[in-house]
N, C-alpha and C. Protein backbone atom coordinates (compact mmCIF):
# COMPACT_ATOMS: atom_id res chain seq x y z
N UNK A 1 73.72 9.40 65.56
CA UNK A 1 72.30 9.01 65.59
C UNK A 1 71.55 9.87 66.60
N UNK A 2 70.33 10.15 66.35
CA UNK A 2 69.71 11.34 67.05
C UNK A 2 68.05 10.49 67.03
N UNK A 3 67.65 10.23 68.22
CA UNK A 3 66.27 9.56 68.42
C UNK A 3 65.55 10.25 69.16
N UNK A 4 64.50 11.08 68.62
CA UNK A 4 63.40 12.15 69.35
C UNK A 4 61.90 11.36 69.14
N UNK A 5 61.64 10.09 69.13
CA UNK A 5 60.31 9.27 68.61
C UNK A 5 60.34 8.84 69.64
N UNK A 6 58.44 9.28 69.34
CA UNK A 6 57.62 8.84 70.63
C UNK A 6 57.76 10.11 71.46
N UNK A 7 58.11 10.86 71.12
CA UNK A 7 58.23 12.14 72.29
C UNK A 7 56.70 13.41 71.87
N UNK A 8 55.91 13.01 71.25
CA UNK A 8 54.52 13.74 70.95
C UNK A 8 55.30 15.30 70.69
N UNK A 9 56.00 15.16 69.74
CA UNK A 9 55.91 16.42 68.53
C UNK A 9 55.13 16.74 68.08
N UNK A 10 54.60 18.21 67.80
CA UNK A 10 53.59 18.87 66.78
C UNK A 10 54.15 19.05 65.73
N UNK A 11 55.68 19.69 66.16
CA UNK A 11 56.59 20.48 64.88
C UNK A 11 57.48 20.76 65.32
N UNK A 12 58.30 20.62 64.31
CA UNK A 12 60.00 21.09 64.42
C UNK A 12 60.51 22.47 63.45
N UNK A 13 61.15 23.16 63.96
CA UNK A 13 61.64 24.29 63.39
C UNK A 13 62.53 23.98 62.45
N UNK A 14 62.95 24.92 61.13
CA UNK A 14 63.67 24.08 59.93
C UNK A 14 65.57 24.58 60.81
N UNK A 15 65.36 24.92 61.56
CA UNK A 15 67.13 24.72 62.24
C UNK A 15 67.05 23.69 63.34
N UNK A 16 65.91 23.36 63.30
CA UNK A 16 66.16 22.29 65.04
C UNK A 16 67.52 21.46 65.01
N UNK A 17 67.95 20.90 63.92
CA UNK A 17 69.19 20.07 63.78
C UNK A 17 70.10 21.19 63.26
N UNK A 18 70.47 22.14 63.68
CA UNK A 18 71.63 23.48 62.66
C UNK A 18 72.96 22.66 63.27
N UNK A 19 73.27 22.55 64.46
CA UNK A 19 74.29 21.68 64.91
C UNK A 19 74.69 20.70 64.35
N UNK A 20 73.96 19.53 63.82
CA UNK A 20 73.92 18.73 63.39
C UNK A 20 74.55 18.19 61.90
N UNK A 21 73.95 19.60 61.44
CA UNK A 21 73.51 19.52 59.46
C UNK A 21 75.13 18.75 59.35
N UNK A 22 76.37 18.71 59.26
CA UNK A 22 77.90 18.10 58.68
C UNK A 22 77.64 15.94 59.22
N UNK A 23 77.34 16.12 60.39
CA UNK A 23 77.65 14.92 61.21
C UNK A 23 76.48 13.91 61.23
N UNK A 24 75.22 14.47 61.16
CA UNK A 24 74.43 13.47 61.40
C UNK A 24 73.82 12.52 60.33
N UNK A 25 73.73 11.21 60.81
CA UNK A 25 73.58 10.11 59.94
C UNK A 25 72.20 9.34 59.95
N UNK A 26 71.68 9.52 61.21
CA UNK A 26 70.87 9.00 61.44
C UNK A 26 69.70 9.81 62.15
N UNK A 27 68.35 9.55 61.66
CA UNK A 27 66.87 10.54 62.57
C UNK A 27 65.96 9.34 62.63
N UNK A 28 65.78 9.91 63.62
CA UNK A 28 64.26 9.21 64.07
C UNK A 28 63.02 10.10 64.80
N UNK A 29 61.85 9.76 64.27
CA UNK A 29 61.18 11.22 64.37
C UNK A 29 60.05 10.42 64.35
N UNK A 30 59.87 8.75 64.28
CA UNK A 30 58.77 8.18 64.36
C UNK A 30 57.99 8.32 65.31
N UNK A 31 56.62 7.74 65.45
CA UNK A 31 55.67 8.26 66.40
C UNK A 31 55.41 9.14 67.26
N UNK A 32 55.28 10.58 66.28
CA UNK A 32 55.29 11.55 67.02
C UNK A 32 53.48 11.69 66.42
N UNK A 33 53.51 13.21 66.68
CA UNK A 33 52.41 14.09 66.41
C UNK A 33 52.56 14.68 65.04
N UNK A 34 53.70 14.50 63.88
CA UNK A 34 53.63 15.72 63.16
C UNK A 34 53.08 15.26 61.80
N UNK A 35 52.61 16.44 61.35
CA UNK A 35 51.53 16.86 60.73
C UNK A 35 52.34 17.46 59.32
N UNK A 36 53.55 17.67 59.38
CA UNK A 36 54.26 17.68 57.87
C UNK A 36 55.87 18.26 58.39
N UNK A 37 56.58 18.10 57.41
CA UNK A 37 58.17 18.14 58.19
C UNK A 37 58.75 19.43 57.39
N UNK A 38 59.08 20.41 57.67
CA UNK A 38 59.85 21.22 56.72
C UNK A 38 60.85 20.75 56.08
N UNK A 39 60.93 20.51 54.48
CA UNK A 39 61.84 20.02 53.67
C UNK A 39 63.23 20.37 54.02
N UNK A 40 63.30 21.42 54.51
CA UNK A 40 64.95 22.26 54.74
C UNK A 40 65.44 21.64 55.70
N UNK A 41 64.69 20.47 56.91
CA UNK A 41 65.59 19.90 57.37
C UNK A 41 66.47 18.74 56.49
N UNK A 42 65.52 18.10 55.77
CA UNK A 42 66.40 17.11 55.43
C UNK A 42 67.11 17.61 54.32
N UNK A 43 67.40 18.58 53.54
CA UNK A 43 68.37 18.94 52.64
C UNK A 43 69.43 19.32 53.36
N UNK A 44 69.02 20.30 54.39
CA UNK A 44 70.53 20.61 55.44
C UNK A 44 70.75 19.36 56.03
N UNK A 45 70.63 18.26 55.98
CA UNK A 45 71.49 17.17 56.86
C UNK A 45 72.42 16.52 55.79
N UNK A 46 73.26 17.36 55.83
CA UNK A 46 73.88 16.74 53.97
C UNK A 46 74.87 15.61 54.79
N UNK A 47 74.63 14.84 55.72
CA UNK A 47 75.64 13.73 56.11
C UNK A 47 73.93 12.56 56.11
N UNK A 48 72.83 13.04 56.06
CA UNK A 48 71.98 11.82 56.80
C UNK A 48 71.53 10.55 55.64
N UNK A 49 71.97 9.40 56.02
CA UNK A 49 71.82 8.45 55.56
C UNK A 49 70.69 7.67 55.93
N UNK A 50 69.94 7.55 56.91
CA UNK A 50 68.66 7.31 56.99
C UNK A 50 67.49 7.78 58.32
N UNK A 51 66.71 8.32 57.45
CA UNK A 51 65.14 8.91 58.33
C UNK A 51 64.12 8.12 58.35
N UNK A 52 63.71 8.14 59.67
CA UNK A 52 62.57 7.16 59.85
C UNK A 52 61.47 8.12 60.26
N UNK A 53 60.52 8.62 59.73
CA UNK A 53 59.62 9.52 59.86
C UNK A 53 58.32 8.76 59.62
N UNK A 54 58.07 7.66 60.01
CA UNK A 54 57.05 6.80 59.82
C UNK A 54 55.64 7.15 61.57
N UNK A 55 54.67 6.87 60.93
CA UNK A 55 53.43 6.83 62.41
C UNK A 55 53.38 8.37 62.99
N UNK A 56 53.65 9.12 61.81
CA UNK A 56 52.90 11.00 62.25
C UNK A 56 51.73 10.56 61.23
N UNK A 57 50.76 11.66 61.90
CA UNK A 57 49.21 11.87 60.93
C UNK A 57 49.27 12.90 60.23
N UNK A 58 50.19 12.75 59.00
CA UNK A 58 50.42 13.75 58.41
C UNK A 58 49.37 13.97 57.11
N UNK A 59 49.33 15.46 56.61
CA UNK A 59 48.56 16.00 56.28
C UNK A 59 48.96 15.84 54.83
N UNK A 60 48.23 15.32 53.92
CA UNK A 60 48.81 15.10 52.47
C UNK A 60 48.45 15.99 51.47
N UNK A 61 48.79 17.22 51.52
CA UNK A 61 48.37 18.79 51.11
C UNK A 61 49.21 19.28 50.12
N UNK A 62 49.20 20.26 49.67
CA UNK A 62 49.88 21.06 48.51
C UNK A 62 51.32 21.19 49.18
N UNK A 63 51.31 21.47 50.37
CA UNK A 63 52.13 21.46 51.64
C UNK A 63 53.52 20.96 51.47
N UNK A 64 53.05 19.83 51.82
CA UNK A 64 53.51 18.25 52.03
C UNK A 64 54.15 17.63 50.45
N UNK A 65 53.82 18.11 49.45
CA UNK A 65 54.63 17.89 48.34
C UNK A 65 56.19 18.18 48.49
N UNK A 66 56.34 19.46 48.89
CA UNK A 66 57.96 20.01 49.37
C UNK A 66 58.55 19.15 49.90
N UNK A 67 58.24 18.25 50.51
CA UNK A 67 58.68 17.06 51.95
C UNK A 67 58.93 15.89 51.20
N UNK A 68 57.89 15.76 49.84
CA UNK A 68 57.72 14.01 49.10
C UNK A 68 58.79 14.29 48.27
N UNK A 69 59.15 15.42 47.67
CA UNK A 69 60.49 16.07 46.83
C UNK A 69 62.06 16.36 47.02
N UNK A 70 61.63 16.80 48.36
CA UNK A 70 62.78 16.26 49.57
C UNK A 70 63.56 15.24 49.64
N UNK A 71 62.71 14.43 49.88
CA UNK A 71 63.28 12.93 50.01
C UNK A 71 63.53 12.54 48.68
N UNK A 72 62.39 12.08 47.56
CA UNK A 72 62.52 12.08 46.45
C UNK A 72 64.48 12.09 46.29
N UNK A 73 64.68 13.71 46.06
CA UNK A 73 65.78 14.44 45.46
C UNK A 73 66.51 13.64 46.02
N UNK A 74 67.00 13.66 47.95
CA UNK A 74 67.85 12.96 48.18
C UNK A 74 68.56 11.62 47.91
N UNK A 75 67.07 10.71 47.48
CA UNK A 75 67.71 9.60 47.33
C UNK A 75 68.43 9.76 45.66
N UNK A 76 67.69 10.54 44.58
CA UNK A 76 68.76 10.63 43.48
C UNK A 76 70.43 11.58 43.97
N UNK A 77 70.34 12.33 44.91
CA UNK A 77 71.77 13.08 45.09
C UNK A 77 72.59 11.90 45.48
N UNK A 78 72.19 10.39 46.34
CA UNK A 78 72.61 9.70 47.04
C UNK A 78 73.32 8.64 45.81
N UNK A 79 72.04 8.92 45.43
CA UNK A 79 72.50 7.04 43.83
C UNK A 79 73.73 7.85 43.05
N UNK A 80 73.75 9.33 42.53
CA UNK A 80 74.56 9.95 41.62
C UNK A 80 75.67 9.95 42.07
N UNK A 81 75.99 10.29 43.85
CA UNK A 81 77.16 10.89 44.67
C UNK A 81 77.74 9.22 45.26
N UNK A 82 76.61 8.26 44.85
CA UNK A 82 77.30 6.78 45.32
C UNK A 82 77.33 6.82 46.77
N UNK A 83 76.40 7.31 47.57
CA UNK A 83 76.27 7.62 49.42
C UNK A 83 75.20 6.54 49.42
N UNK A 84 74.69 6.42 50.80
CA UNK A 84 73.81 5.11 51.12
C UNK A 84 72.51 7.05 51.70
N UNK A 85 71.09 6.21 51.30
CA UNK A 85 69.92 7.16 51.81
C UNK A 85 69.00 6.26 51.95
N UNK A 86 68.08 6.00 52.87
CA UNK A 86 67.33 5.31 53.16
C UNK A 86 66.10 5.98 54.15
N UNK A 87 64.71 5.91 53.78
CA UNK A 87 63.76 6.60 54.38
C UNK A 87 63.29 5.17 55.08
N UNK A 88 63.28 4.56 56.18
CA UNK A 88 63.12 3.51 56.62
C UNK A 88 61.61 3.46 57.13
N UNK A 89 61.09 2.38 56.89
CA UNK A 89 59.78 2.33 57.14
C UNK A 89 58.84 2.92 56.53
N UNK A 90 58.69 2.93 55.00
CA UNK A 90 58.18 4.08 54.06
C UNK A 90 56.94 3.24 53.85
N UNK A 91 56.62 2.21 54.05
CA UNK A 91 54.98 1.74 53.67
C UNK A 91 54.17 2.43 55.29
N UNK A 92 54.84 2.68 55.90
CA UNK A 92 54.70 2.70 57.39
C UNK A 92 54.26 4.64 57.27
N UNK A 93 54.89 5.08 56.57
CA UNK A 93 55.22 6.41 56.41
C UNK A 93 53.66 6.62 55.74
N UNK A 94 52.72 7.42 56.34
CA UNK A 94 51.16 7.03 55.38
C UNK A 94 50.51 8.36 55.91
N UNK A 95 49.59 9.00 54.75
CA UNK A 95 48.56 9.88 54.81
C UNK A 95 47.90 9.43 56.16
N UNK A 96 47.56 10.55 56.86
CA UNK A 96 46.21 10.79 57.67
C UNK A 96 45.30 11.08 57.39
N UNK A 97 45.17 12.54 56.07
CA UNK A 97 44.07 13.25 55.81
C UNK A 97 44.68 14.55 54.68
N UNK A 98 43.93 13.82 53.39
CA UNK A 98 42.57 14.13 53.87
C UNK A 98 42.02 12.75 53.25
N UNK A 99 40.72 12.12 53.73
CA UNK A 99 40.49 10.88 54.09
C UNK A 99 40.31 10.19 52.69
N UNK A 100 40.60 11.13 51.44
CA UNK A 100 40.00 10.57 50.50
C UNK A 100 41.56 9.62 50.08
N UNK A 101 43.10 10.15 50.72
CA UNK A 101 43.78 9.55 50.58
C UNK A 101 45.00 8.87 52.34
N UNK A 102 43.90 8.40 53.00
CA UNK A 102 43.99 7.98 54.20
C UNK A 102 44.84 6.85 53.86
N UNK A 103 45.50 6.04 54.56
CA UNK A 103 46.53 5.37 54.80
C UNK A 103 47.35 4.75 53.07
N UNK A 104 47.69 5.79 52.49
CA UNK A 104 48.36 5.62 51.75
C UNK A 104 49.89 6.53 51.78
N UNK A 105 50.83 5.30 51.08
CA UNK A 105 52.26 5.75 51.69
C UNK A 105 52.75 7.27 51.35
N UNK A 106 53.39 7.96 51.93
CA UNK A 106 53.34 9.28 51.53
C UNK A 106 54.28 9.11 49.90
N UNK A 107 55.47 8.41 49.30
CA UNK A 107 55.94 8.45 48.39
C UNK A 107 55.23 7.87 47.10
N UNK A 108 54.42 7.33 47.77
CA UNK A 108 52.76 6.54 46.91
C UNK A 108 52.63 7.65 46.05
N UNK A 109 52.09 8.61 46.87
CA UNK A 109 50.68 10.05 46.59
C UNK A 109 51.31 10.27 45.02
N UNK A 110 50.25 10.62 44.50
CA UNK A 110 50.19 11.18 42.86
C UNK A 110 50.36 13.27 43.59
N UNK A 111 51.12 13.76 43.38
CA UNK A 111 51.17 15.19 43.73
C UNK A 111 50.21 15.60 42.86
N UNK A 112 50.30 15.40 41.79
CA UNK A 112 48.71 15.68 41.08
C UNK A 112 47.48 15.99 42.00
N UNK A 113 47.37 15.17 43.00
CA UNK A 113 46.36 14.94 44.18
C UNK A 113 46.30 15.53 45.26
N UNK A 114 47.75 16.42 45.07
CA UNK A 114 47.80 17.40 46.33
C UNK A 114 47.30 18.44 46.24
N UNK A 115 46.10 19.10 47.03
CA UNK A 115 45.56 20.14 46.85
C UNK A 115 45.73 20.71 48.21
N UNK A 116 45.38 22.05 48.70
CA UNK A 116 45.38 22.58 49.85
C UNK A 116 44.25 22.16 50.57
N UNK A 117 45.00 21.50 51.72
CA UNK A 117 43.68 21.34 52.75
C UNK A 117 42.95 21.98 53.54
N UNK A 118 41.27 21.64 53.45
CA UNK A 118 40.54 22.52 54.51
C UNK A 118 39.65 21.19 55.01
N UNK A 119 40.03 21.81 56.42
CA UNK A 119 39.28 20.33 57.43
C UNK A 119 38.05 20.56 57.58
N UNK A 120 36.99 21.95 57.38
CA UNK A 120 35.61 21.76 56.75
C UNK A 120 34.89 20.82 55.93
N UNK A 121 35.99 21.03 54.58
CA UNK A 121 35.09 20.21 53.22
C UNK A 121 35.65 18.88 53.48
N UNK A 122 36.68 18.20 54.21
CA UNK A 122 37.35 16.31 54.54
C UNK A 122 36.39 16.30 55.76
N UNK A 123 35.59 15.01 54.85
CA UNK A 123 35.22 14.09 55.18
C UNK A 123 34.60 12.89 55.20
N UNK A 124 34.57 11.71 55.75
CA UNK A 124 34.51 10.20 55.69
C UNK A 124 33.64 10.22 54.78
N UNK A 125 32.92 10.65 54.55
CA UNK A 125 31.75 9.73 53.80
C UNK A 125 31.45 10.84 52.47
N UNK A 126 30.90 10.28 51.10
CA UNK A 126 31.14 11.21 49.96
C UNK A 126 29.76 11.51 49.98
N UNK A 127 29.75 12.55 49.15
CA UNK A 127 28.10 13.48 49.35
C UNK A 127 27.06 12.47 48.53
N UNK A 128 26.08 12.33 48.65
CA UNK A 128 25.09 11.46 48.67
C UNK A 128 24.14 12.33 47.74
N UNK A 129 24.18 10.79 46.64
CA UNK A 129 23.63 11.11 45.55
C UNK A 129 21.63 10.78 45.42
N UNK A 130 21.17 11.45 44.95
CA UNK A 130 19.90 11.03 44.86
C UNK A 130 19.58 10.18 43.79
N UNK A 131 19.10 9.12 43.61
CA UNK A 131 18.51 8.48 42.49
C UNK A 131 17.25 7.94 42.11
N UNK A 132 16.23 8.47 41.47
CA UNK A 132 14.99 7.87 41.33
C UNK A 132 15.31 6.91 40.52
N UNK A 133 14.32 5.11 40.68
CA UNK A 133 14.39 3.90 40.28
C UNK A 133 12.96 4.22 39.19
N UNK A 134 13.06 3.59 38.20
CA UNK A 134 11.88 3.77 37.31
C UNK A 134 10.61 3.18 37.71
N UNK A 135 10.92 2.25 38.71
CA UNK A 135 9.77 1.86 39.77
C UNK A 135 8.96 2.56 40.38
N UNK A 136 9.80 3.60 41.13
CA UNK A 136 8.90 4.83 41.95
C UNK A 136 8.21 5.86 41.31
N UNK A 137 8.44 6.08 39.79
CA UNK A 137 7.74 7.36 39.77
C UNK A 137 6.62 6.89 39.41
N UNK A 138 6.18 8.05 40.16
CA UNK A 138 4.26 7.75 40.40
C UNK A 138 3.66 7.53 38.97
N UNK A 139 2.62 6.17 39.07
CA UNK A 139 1.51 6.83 37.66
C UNK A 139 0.78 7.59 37.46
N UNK A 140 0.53 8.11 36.58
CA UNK A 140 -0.50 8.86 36.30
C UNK A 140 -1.89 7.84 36.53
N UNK A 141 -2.72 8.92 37.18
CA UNK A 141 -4.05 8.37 37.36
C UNK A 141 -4.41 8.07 36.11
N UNK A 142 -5.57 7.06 35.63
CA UNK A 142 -6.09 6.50 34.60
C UNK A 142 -7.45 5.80 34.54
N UNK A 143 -8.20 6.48 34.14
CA UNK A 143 -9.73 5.45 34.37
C UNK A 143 -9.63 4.33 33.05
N UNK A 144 -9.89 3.16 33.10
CA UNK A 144 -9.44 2.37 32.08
C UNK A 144 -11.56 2.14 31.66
N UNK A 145 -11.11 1.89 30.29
CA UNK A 145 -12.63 1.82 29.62
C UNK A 145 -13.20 1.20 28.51
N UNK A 146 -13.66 0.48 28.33
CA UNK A 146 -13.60 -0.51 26.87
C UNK A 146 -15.12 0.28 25.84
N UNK A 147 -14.52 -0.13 24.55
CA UNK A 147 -15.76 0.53 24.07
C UNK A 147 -17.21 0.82 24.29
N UNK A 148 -17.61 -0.74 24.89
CA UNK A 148 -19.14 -0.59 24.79
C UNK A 148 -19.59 0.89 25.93
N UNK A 149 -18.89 1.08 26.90
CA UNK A 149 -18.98 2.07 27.89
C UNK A 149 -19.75 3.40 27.25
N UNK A 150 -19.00 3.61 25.70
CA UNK A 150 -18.80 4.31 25.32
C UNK A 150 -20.61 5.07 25.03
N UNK A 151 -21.24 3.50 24.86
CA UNK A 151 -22.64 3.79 24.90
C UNK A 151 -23.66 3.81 26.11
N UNK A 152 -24.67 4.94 25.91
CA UNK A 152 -25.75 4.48 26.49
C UNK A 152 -26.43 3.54 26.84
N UNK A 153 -26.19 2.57 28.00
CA UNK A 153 -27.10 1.45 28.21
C UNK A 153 -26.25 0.36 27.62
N UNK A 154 -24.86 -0.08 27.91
CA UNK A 154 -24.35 -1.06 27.00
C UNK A 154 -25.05 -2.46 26.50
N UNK A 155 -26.20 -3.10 27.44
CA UNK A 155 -27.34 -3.56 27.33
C UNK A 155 -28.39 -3.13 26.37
N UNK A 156 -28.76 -2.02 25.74
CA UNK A 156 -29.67 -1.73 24.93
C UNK A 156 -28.95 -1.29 23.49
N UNK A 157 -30.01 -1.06 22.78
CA UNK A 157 -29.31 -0.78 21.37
C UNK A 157 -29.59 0.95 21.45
N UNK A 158 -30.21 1.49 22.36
CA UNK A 158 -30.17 3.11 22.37
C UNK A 158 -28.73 3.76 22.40
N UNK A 159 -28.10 4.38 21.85
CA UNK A 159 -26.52 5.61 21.69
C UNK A 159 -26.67 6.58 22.18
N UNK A 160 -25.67 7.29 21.71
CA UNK A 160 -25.95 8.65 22.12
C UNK A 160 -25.73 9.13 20.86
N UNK A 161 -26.11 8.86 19.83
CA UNK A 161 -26.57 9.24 18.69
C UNK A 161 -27.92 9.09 18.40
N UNK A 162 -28.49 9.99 18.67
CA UNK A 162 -29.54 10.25 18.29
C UNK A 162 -29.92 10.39 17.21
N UNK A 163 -31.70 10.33 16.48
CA UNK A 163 -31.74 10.30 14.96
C UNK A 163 -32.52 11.72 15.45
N UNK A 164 -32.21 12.93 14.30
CA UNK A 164 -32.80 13.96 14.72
C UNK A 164 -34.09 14.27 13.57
N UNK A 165 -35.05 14.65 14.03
CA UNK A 165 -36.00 15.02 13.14
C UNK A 165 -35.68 15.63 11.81
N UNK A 166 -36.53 14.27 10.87
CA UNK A 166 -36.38 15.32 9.65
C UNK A 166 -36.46 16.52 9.13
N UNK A 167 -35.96 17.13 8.72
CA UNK A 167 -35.83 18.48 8.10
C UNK A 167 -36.09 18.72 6.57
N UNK A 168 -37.24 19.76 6.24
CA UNK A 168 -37.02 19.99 4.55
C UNK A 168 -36.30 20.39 3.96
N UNK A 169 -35.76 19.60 2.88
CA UNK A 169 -34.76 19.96 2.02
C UNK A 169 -35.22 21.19 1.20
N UNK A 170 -34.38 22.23 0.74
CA UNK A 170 -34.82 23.26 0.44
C UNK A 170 -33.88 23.50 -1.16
N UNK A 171 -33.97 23.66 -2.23
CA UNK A 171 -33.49 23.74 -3.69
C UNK A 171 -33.72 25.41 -3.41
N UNK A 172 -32.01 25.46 -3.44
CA UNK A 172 -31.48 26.96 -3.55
C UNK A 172 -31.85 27.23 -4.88
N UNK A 173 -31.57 26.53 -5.90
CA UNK A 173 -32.50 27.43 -7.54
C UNK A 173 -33.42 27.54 -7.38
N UNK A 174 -33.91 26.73 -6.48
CA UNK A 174 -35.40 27.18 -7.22
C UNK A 174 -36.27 28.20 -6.31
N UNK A 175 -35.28 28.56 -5.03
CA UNK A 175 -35.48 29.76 -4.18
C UNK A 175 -35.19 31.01 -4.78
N UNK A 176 -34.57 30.69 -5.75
CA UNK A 176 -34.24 32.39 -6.19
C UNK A 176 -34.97 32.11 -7.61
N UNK A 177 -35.83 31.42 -8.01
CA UNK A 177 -37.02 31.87 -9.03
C UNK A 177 -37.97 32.58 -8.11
N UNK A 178 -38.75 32.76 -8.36
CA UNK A 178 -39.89 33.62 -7.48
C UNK A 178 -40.87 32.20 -7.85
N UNK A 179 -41.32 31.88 -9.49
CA UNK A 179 -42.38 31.35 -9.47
C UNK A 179 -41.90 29.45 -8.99
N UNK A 180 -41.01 29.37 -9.14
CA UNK A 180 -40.36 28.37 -8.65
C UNK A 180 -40.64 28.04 -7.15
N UNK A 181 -39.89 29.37 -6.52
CA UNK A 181 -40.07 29.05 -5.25
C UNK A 181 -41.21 29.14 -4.60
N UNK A 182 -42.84 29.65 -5.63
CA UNK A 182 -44.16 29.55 -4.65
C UNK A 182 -44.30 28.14 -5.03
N UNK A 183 -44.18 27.54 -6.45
CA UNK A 183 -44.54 25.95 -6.02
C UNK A 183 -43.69 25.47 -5.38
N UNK A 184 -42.48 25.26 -4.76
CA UNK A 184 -42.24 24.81 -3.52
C UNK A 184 -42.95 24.74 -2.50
N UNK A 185 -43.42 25.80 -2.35
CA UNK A 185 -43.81 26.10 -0.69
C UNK A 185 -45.17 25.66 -0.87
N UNK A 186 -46.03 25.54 -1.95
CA UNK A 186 -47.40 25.10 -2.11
C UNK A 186 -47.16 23.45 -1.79
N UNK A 187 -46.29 22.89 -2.41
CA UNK A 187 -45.76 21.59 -2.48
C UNK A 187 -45.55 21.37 -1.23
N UNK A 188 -44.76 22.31 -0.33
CA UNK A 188 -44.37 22.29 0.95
C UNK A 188 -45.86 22.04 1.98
N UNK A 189 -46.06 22.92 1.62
CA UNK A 189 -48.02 22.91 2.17
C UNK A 189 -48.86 21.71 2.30
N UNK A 190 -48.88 21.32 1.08
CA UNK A 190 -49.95 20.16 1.20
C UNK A 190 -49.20 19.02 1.39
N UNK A 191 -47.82 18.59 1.51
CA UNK A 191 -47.14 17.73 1.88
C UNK A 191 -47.73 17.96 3.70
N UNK A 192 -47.52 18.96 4.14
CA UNK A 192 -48.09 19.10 5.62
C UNK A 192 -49.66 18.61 6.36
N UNK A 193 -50.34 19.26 5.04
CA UNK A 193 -51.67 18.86 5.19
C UNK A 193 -51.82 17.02 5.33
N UNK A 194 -51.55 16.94 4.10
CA UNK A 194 -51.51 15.40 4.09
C UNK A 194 -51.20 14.17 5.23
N UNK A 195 -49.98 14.89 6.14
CA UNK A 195 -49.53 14.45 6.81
C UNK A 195 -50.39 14.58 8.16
N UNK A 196 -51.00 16.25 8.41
CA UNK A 196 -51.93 15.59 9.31
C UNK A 196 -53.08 15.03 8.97
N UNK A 197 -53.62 14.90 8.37
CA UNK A 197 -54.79 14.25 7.75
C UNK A 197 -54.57 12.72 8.21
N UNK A 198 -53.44 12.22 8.07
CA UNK A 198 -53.00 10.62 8.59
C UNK A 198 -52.81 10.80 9.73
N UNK A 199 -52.01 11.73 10.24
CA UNK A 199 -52.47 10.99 11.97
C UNK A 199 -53.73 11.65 12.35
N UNK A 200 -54.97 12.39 11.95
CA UNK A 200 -56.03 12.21 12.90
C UNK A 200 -56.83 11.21 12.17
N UNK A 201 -56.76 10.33 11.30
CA UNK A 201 -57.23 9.06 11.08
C UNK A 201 -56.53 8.19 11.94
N UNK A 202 -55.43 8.29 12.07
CA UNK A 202 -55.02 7.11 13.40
C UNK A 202 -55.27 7.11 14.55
């Protein structure tokens, strides 16, 4: 048994246990600092029967798949070869970042979901959507108006239709007779006369 937890690890080199790889049965590597484990340790510990790698803030990246496969594998080499393998404390064992899959168990993760991380684009809160409510958009200005408006003086019977002075009707045949068209215009004539003749009697 080999207990290095709690000792604020960043990282371990993939020989840190080379001594080890025939004999050792037992790791403990909990509450450290690390941030993802090189898979090649735990394949070279071909004696270890259980790792407790639980309470690092590890990074759940394209990375970090190698590590979930790792273990993965071991425990089928373990069930096939009839050996005891045990990752102890595996609900315990949980994403740090990136936050969209924050405290979920690392054997949880869909690898589907593992993408390469950049600590630029992670973070807490998702980009913020704009939404106009059919409430806000502005009305259109509108002068509202009922028919009578429509007239002059809605009080009087005057429009804005006006009656326009009569006009003489004019007979296109009988403009293009010659003798036609002088009795018109004689007709035209004393229709005029006549007319003032009545109003200077009035």
């Amino acid at each position: 048994t080999l207990d290095v937890s709690k000792c604020n690890l960043t990282q371990l080199q993939p020989e840190a246990f080379v001594n080890q790889e025939k004999s050792l049965k037992t790791l403990h590597l909990q509450r450290n600092l690390l941030k993802t484990i090189d898979p090649k340790i735990i394949t070279d510990l071909e004696s270890l029967e259980q790792l407790d790698i639980s309470g690092n803030p590890f990074i759940c990246d394209s990375e970090i798949a190698k590590l979930i496969f790792a273990i993965e594998d071991r425990y089928k080499v373990a069930a096939k070869e009839g050996k005891e393998f045990l990752l102890a404390n595996a609900n315990d064992t949980l994403c740090d970042r990136p936050y969209t899959l924050r405290r979920q168990p690392l054997l949880d993760v869909d690898s589907n979901e593992l993408q390469p991380y950049d600590e630029k684009l992670d973070t807490t809160t998702s980009l913020q959507t704009t939404t106009v409510a059919a409430s806000t958009i502005a009305e259109e200005d509108t002068t509202p108006f009922t028919l009578p408006d429509l007239f002059v003086g809605s009080k009087t019977n005057d429009t804005l239709f006006k009656e326009e002075p009569r006009r003489e009707v004019y007979d296109l045949n009988k403009a293009n007779d010659p003798n036609k068209a002088m009795e018109q215009q004689e007709g035209i004539a004393s229709t005029y006369i006549h007319n003032q003749q009545l109003k200077t009697r009035e």
